[in-house]
Protein backbone atom coordinates (compact mmCIF):
# COMPACT_ATOMS: atom_id res chain seq x y z
CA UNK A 1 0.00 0.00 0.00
CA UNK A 2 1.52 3.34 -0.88
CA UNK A 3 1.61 6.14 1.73
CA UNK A 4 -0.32 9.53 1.23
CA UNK A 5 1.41 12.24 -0.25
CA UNK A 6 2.96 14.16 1.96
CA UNK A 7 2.26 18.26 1.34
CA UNK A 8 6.06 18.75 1.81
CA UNK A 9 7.10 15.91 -0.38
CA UNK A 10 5.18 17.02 -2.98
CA UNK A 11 7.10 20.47 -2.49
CA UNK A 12 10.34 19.18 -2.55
CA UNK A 13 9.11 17.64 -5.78
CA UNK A 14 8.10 20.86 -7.11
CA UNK A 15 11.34 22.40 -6.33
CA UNK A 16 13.52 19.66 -7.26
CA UNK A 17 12.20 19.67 -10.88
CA UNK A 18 12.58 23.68 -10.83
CA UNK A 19 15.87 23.37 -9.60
CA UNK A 20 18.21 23.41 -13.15
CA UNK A 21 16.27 26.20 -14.09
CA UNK A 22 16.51 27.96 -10.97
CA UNK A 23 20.87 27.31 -11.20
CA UNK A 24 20.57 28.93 -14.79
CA UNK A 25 18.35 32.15 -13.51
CA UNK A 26 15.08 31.21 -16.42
CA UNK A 27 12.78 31.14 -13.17
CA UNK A 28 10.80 34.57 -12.47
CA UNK A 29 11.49 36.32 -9.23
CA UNK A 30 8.04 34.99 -7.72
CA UNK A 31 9.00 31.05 -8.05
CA UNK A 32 12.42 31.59 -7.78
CA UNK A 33 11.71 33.53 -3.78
CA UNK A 34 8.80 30.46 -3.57
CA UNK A 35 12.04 28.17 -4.11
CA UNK A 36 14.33 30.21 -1.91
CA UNK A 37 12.02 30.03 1.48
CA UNK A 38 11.17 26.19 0.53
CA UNK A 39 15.82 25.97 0.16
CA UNK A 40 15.62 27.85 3.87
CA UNK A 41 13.53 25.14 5.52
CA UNK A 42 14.83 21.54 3.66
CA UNK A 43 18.47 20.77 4.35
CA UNK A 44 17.09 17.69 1.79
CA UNK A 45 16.45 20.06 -1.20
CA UNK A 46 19.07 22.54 -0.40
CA UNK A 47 21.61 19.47 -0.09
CA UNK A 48 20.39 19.04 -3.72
CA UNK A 49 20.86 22.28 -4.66
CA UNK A 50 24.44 22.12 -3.53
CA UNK A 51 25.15 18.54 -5.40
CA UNK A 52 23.70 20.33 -8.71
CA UNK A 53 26.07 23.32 -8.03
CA UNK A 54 28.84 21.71 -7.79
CA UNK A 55 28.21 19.42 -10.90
CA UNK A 56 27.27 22.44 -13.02
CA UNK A 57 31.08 23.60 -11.55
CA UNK A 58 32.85 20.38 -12.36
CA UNK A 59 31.46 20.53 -16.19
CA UNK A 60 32.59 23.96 -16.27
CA UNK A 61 36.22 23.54 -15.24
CA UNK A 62 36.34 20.23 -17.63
CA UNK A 63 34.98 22.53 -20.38
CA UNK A 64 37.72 24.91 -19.64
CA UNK A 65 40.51 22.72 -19.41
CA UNK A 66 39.34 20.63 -22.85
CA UNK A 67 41.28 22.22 -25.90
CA UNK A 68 39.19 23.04 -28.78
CA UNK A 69 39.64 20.57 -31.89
CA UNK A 70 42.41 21.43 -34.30
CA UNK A 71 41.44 23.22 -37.29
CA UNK A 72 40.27 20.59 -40.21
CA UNK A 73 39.47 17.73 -37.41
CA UNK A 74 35.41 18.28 -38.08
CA UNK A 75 35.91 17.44 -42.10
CA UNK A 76 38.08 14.62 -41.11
CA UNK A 77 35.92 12.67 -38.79
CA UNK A 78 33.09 13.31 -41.74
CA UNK A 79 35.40 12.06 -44.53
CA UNK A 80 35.78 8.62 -42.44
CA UNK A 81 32.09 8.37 -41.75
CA UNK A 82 31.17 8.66 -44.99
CA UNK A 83 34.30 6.53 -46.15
CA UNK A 84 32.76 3.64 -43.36
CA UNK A 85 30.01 1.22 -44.11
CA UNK A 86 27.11 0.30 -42.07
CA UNK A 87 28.05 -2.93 -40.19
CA UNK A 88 25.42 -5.44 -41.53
CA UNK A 89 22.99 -5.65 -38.49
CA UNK A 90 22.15 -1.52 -38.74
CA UNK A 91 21.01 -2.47 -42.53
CA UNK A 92 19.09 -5.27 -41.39
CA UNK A 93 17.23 -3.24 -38.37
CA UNK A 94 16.40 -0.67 -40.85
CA UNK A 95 14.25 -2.95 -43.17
């Protein structure tokens, strides 16, 4: 048997989904204070909130640190796709 909903589950649900957008500032000041006073009173969702941070921060850095593709690479990798043949079970799932 599944237990009610609780009102402040269904708020940390609300906020969890919001949350990305909320990180990226898309959320109008009205939800985004609604999310800030729910943040003030869960240590669950702002624990969240904090795990998201710092994963928006590690993909960052990794972004920063990867060198961009030498000049040419793009027609390259296209030449050798094109160059390559299906392997014989993609042609039979596409009948």
């Amino acid at each position: 048997m599944n237990a009610p909903l609780n009102v402040r589950d269904y708020g940390c649900a609300k906020v969890r989904r919001r949350l990305d957008s909320y990180l990226a500032g898309e959320l109008s000041i009205d939800l985004s204070h609604e999310i800030l006073e729910h943040l003030d009173r869960c240590p669950k969702c702002r624990a969240e909130l904090e795990a998201r941070e710092n994963l928006r921060g590690a993909v960052r850095r990794i972004a920063a640190a990867t060198p961009e593709p030498r000049d040419g690479f793009e027609v390259e990798v296209r030449a050798r796709i094109a160059q390559t043949s299906a392997p014989a079970a993609w042609t039979a799932m596409s009948l």
